[in-house]
N, C-alpha and C. Protein backbone atom coordinates (compact mmCIF):
# COMPACT_ATOMS: atom_id res chain seq x y z
N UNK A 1 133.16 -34.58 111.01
CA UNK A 1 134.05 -34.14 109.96
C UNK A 1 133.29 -33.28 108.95
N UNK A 2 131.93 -33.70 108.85
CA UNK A 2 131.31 -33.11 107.50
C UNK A 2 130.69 -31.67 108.14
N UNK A 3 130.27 -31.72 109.63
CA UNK A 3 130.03 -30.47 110.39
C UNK A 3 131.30 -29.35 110.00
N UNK A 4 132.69 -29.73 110.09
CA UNK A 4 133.77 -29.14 110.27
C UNK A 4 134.00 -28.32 108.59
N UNK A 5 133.57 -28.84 107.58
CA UNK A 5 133.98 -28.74 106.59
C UNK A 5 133.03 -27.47 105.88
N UNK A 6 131.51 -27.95 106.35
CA UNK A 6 131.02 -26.82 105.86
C UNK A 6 130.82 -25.47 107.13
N UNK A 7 131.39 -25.87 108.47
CA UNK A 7 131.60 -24.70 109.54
C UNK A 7 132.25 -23.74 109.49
N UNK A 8 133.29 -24.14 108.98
CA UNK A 8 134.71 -23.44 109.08
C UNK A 8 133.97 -22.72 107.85
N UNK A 9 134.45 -22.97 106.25
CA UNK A 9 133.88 -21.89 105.99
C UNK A 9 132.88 -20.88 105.95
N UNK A 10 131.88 -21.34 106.71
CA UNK A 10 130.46 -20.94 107.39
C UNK A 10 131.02 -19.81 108.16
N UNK A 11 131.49 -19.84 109.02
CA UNK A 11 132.21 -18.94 109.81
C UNK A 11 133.39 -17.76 108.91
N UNK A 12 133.87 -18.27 108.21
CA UNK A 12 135.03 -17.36 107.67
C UNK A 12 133.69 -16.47 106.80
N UNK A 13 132.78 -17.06 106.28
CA UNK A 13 131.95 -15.97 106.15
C UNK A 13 131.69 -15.13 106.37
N UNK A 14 130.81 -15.37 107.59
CA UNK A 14 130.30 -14.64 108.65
C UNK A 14 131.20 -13.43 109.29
N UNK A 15 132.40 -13.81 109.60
CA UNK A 15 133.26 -13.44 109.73
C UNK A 15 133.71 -11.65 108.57
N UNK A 16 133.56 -11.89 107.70
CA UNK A 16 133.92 -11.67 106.56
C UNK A 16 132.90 -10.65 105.90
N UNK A 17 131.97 -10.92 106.47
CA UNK A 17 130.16 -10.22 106.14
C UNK A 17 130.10 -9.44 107.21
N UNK A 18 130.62 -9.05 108.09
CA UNK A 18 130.75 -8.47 109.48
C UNK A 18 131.84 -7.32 109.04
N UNK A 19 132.73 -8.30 108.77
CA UNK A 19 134.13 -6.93 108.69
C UNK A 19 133.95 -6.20 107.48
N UNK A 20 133.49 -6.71 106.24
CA UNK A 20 133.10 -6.05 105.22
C UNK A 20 132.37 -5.46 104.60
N UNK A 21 131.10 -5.60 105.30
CA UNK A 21 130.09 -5.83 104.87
C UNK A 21 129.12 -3.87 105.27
N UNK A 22 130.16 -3.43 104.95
CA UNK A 22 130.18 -1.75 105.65
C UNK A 22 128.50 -1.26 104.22
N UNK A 23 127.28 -0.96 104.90
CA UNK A 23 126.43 -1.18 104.40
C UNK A 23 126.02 0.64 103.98
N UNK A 24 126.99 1.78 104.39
CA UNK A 24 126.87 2.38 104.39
C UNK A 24 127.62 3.37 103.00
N UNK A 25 126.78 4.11 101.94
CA UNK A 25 127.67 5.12 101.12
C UNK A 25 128.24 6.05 101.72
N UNK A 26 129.20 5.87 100.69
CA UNK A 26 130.25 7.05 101.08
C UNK A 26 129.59 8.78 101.31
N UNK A 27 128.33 9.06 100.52
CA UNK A 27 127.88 10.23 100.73
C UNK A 27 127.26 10.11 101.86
N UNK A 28 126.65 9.05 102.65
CA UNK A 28 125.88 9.26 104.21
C UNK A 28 126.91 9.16 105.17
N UNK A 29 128.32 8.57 104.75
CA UNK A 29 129.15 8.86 105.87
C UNK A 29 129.43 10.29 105.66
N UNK A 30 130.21 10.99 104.71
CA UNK A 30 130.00 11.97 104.56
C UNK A 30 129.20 13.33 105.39
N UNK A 31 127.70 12.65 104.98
CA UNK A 31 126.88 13.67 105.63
C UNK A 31 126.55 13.73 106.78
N UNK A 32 126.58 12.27 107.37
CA UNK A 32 127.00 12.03 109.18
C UNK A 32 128.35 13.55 109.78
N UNK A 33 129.12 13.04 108.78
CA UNK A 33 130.66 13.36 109.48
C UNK A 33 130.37 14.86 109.47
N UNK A 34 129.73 15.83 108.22
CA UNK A 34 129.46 17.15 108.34
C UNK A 34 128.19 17.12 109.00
N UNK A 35 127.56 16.99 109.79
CA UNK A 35 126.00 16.79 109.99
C UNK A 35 126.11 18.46 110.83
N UNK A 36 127.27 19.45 111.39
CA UNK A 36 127.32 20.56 112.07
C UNK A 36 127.19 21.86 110.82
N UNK A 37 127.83 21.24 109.92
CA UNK A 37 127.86 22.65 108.66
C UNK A 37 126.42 22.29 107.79
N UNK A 38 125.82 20.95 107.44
CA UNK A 38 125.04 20.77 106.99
C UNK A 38 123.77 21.39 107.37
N UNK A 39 123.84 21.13 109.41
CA UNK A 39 122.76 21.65 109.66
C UNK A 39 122.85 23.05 109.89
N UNK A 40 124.01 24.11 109.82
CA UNK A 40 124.10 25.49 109.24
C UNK A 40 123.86 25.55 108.34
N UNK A 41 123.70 25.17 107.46
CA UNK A 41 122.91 25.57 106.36
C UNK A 41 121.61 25.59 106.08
N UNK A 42 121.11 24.43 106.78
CA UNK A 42 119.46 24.51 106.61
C UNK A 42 119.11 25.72 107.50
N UNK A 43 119.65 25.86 108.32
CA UNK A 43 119.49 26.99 109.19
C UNK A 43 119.54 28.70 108.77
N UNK A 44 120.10 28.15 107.16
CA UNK A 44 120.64 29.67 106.46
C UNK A 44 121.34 30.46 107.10
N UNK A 45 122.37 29.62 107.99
CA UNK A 45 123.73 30.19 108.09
C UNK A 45 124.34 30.23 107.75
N UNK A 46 124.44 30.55 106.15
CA UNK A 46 125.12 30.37 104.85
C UNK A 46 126.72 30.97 105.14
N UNK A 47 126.69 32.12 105.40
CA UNK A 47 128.29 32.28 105.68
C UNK A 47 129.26 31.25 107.13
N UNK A 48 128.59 31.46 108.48
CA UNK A 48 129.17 30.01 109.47
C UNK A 48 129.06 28.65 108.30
N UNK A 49 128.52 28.59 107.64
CA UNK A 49 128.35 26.97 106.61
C UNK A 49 129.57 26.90 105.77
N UNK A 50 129.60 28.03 105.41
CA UNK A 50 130.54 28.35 103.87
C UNK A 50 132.10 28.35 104.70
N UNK A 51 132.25 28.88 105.69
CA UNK A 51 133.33 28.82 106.20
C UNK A 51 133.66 27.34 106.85
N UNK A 52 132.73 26.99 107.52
CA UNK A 52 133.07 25.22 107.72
C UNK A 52 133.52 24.71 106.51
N UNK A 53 132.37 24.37 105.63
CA UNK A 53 132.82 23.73 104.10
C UNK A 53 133.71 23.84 103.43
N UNK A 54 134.53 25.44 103.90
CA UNK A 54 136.00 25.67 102.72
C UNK A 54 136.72 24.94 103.66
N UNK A 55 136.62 24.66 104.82
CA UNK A 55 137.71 24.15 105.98
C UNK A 55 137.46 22.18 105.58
N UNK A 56 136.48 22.12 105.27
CA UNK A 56 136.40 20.51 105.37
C UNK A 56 136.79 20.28 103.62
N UNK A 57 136.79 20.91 102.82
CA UNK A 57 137.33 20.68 101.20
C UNK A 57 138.72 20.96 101.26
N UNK A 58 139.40 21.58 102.30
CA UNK A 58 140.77 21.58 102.35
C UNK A 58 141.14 20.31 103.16
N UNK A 59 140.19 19.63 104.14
CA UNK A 59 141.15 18.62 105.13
C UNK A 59 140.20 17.17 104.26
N UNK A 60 139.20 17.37 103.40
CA UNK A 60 138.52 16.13 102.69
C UNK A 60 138.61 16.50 101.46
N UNK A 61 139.72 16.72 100.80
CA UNK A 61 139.27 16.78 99.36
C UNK A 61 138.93 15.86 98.35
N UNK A 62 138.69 14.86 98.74
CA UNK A 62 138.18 13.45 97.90
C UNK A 62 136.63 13.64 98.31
N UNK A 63 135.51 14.46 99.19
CA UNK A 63 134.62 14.09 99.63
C UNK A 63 133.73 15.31 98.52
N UNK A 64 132.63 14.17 97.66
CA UNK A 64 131.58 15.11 97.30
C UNK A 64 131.00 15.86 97.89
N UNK A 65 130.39 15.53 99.21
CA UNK A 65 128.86 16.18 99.79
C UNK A 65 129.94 17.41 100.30
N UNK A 66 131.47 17.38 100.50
CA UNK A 66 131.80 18.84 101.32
C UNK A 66 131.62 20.13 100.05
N UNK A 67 132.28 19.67 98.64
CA UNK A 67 132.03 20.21 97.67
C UNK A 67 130.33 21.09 97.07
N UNK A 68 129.81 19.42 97.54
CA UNK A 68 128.31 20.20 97.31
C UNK A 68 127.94 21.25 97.91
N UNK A 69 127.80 21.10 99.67
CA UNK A 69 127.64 21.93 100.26
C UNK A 69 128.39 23.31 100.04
N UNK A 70 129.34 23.36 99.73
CA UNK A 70 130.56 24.35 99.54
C UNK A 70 129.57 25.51 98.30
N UNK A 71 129.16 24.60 97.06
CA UNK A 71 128.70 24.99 96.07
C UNK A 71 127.02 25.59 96.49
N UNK A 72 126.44 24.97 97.49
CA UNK A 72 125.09 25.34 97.87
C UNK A 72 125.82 26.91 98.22
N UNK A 73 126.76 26.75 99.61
CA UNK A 73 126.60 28.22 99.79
C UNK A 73 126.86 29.13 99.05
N UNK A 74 127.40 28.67 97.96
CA UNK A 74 128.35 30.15 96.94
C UNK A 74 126.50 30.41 96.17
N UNK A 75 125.98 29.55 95.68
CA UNK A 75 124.52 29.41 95.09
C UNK A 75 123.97 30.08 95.79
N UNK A 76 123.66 30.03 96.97
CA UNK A 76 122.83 30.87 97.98
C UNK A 76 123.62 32.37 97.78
N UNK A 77 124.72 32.80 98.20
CA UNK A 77 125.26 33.93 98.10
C UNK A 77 125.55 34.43 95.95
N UNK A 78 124.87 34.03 95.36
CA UNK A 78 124.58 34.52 93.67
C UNK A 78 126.07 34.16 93.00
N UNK A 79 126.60 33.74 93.88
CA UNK A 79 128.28 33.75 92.86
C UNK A 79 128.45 32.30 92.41
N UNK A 80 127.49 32.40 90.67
CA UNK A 80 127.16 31.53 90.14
C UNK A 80 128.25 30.54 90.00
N UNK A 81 129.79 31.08 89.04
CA UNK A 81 130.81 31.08 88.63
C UNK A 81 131.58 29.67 89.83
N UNK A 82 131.63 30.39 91.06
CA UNK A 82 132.03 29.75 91.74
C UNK A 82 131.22 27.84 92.41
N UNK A 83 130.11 28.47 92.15
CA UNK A 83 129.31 27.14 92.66
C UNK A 83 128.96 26.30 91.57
N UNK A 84 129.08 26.99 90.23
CA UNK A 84 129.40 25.85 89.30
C UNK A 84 130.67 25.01 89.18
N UNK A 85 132.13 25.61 89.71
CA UNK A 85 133.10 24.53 89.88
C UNK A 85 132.98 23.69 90.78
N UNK A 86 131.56 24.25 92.07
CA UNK A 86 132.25 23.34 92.96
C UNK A 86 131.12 22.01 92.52
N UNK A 87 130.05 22.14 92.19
CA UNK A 87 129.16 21.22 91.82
C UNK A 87 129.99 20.47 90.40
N UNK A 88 130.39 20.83 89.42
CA UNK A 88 131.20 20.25 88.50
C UNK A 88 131.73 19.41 89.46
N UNK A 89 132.90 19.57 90.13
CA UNK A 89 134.02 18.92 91.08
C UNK A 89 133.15 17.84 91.93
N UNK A 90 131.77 17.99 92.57
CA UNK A 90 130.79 17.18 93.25
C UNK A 90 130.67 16.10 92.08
N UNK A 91 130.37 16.38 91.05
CA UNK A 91 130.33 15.14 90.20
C UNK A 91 131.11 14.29 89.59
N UNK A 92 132.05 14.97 89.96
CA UNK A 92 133.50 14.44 89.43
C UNK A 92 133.75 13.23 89.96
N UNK A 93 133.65 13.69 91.62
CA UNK A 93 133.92 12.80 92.79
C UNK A 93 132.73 11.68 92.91
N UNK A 94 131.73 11.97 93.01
CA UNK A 94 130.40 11.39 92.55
C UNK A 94 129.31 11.45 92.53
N UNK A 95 129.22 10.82 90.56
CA UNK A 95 128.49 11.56 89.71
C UNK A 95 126.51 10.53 89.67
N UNK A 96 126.58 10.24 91.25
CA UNK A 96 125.22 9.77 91.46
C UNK A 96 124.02 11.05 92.74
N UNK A 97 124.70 12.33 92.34
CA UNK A 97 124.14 13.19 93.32
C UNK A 97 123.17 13.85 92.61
N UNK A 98 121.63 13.60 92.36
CA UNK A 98 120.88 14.05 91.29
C UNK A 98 120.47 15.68 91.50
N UNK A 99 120.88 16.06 92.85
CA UNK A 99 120.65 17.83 93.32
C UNK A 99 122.05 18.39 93.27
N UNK A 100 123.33 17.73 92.59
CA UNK A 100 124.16 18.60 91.91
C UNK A 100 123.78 19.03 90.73
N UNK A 101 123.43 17.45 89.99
CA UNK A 101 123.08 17.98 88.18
C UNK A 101 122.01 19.15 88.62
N UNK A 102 121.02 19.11 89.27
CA UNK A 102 119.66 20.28 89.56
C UNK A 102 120.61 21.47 89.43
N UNK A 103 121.30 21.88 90.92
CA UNK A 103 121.94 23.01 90.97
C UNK A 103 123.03 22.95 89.91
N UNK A 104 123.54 22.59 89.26
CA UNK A 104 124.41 22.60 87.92
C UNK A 104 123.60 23.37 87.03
N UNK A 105 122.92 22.89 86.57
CA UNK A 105 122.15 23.39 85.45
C UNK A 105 121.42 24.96 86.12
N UNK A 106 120.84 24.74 87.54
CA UNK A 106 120.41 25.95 87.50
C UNK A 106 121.42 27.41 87.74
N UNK A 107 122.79 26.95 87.65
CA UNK A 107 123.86 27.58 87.40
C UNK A 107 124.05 28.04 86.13
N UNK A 108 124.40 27.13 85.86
CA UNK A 108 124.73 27.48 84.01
C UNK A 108 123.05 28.11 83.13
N UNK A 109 121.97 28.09 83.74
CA UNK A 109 120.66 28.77 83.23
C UNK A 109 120.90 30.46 83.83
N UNK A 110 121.49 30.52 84.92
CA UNK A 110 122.08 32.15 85.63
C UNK A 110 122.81 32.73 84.87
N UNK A 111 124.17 31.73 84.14
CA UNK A 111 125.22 32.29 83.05
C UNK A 111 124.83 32.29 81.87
N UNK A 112 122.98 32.13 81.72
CA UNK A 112 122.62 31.79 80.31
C UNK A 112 123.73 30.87 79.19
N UNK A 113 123.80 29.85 79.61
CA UNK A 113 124.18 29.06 78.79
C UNK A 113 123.00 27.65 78.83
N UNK A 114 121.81 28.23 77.81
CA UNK A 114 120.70 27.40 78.07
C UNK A 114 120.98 25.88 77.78
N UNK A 115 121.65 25.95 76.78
CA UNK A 115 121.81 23.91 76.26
C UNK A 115 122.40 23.01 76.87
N UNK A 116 123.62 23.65 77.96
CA UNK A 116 124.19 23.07 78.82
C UNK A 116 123.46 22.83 80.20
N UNK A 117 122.62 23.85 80.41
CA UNK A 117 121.42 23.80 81.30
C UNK A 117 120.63 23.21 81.13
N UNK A 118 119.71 23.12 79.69
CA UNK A 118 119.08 21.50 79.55
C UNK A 118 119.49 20.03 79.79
N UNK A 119 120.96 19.89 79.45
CA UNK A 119 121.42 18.91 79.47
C UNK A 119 121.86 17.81 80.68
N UNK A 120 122.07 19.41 81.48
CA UNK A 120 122.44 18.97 82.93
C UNK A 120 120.70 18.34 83.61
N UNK A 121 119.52 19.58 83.12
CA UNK A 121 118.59 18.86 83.82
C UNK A 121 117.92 17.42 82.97
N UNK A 122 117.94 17.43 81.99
CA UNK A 122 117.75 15.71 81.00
C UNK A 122 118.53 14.35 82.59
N UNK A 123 119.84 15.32 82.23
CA UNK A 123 120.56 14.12 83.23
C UNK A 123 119.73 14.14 84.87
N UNK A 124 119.52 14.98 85.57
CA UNK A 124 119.08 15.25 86.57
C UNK A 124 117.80 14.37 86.89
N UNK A 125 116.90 14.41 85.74
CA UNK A 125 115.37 14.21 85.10
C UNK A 125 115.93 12.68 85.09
N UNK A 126 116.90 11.64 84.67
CA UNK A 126 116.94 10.27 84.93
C UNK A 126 116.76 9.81 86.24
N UNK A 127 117.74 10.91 86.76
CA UNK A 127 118.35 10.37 88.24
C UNK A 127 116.45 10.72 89.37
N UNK A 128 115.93 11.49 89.14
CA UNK A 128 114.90 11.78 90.13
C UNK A 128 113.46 10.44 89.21
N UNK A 129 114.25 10.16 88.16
CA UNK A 129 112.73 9.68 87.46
C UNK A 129 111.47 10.21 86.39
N UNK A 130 112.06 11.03 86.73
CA UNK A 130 110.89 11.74 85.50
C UNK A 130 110.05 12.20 86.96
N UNK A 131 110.22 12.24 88.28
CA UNK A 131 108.94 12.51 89.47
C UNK A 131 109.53 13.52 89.94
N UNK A 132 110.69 14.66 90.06
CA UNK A 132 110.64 15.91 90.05
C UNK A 132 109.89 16.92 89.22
N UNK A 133 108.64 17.40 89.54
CA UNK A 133 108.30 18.43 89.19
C UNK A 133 109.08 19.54 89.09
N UNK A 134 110.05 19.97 89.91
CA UNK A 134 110.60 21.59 89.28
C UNK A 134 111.62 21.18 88.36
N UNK A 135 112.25 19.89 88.16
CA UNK A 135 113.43 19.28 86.88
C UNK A 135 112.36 19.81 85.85
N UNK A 136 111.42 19.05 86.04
CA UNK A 136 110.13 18.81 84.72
C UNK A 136 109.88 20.08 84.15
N UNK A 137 109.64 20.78 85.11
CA UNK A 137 108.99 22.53 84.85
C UNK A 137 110.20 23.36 84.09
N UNK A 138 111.78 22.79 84.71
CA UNK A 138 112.75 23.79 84.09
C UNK A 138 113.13 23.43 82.69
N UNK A 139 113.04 21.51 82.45
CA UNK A 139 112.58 21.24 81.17
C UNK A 139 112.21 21.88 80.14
N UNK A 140 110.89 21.88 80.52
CA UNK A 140 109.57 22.37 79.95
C UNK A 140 109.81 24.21 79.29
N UNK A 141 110.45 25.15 80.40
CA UNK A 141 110.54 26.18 79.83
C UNK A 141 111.71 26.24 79.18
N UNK A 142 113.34 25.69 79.51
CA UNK A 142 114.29 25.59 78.76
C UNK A 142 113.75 25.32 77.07
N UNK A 143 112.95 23.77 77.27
CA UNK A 143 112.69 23.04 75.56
C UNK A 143 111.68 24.50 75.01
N UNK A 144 110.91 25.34 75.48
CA UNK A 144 110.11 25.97 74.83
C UNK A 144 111.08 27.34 74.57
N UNK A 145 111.91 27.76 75.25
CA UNK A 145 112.78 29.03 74.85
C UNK A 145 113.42 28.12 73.89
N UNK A 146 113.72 27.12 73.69
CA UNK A 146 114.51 26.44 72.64
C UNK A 146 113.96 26.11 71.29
N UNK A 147 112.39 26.13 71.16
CA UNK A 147 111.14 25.97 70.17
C UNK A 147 110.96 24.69 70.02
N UNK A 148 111.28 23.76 71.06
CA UNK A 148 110.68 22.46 70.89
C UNK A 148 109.32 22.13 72.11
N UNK A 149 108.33 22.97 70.89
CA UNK A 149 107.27 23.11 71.82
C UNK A 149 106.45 21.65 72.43
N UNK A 150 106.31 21.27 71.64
CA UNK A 150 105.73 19.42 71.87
C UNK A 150 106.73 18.94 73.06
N UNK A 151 107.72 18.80 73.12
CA UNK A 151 108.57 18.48 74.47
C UNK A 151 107.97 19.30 75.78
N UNK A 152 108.10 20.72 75.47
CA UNK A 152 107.89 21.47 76.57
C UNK A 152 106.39 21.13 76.88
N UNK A 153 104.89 21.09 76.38
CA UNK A 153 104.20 20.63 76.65
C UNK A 153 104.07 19.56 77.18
N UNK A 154 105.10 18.68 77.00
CA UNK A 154 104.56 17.06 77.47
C UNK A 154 105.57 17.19 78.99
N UNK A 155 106.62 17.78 78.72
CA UNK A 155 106.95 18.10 80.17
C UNK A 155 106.20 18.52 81.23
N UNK A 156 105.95 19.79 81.01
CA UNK A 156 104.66 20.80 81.67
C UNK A 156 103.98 19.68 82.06
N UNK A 157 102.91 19.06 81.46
CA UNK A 157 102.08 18.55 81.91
C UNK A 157 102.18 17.60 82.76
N UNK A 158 103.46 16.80 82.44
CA UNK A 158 104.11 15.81 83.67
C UNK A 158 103.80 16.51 84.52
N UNK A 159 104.52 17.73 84.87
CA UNK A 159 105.15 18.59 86.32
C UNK A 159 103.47 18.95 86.45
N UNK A 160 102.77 19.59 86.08
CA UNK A 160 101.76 19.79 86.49
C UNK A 160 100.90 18.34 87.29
N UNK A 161 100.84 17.42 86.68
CA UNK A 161 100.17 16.08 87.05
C UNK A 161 101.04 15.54 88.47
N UNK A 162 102.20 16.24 88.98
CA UNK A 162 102.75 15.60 90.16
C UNK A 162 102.36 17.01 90.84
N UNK A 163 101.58 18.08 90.42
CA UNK A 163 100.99 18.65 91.96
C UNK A 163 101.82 20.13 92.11
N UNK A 164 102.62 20.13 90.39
CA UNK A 164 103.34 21.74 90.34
C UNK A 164 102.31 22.79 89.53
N UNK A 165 102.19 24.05 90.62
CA UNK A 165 101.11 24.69 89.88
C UNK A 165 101.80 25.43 89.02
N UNK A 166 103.04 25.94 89.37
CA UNK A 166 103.61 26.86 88.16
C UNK A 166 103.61 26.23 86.89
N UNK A 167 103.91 24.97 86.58
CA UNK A 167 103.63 24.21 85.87
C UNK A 167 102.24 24.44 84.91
N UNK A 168 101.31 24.36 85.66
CA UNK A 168 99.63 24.33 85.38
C UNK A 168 99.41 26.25 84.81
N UNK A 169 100.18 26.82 85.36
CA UNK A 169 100.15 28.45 84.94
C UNK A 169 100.94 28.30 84.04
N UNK A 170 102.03 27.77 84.06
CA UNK A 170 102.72 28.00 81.96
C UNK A 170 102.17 27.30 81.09
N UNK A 171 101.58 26.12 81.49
CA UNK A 171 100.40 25.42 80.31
C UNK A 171 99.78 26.07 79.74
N UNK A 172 98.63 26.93 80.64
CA UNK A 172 98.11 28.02 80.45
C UNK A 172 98.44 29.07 79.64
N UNK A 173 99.59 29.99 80.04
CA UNK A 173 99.62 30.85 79.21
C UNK A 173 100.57 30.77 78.40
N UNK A 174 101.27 30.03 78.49
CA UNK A 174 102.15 29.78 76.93
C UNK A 174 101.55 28.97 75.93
N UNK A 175 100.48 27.94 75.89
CA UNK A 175 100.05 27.21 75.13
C UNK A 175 98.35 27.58 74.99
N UNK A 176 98.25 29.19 75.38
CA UNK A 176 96.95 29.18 75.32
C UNK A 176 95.62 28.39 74.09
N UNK A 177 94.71 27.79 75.40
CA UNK A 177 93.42 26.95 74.62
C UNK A 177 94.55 25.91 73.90
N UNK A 178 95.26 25.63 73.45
CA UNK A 178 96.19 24.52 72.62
C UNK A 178 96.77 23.77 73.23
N UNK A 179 95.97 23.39 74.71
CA UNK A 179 96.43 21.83 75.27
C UNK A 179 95.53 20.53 74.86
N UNK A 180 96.22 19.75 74.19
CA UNK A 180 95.66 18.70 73.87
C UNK A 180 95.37 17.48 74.93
């Protein structure tokens, strides 16, 4: 009897951890399900990509990664305008994709709208950790066109210390001899 009592729900568990227990995000199903336009793109088959991606944002429009991708290719082809709605819209859907905020901001830095471009990479800069070097580096020159030189230095030098040389060349000549 006492086998039966703690079995049964032992089982409806199990049971339950099986059927539910779907261990997978929604962005890797996602990127499974496009894994043909995705890998056109690494391929820099930016237009075959761009044409998949407008076809899968019309039959998935709840799906970030089709948006992202959608927004990579307009980014790759300079039509800033456009790949900032679609990365906006990527975060909309969801806002845990830390290479939308990247390409966000390095959108809105194309339309010179620098503060919104900092802001996007600040947010970007949580999500990678403070261990992206080129977040760090775009930091670094955003806060110094902005005159918050002490930020931009302590950035820089992050990005430099994870192994970015451009980094180590704007130390250099923007802060000449005045690294502490």
């Amino acid at each position: 009897m006492e086998v039966m009592l703690i079995g049964i729900p032992f089982l409806i568990y199990i049971y339950l951890r099986i059927r539910l227990g779907n261990d997978i995000t929604p962005q890797e199903r996602d990127e499974a399900l496009f894994k043909e336009g995705i890998d056109l793109y690494h391929n820099e088959a930016c237009a075959p990509a761009f044409r998949y991606f407008e076809e899968k944002v019309l039959n998935y429009p709840k799906s970030a990664v089709a948006y992202l991708y959608r927004g990579k290719c307009h980014y790759y082809f300079e039509n800033w305008e456009a790949a900032l709605i679609d990365f906006e819209k990527t975060l909309r859907l969801d806002n845990t994709i830390p290479e939308a905020y990247w390409l966000k901001a390095n959108c809105l830095y194309m339309l010179e709208d620098y503060a919104s471009a900092l802001f996007e990479l600040k947010r970007a800069s949580r999500f990678y950790l403070d261990k992206n070097a080129d977040v760090l580096r775009s930091i670094g020159e955003l806060e110094f066109r902005g005159g918050d030189f002490e930020s931009a230095e302590k950035n820089l030098k992050i990005a430099s210390n994870l192994g970015d040389s451009q980094s180590a060349i704007l130390l250099r000549t923007l802060f000449i001899g005045n690294i502490r």
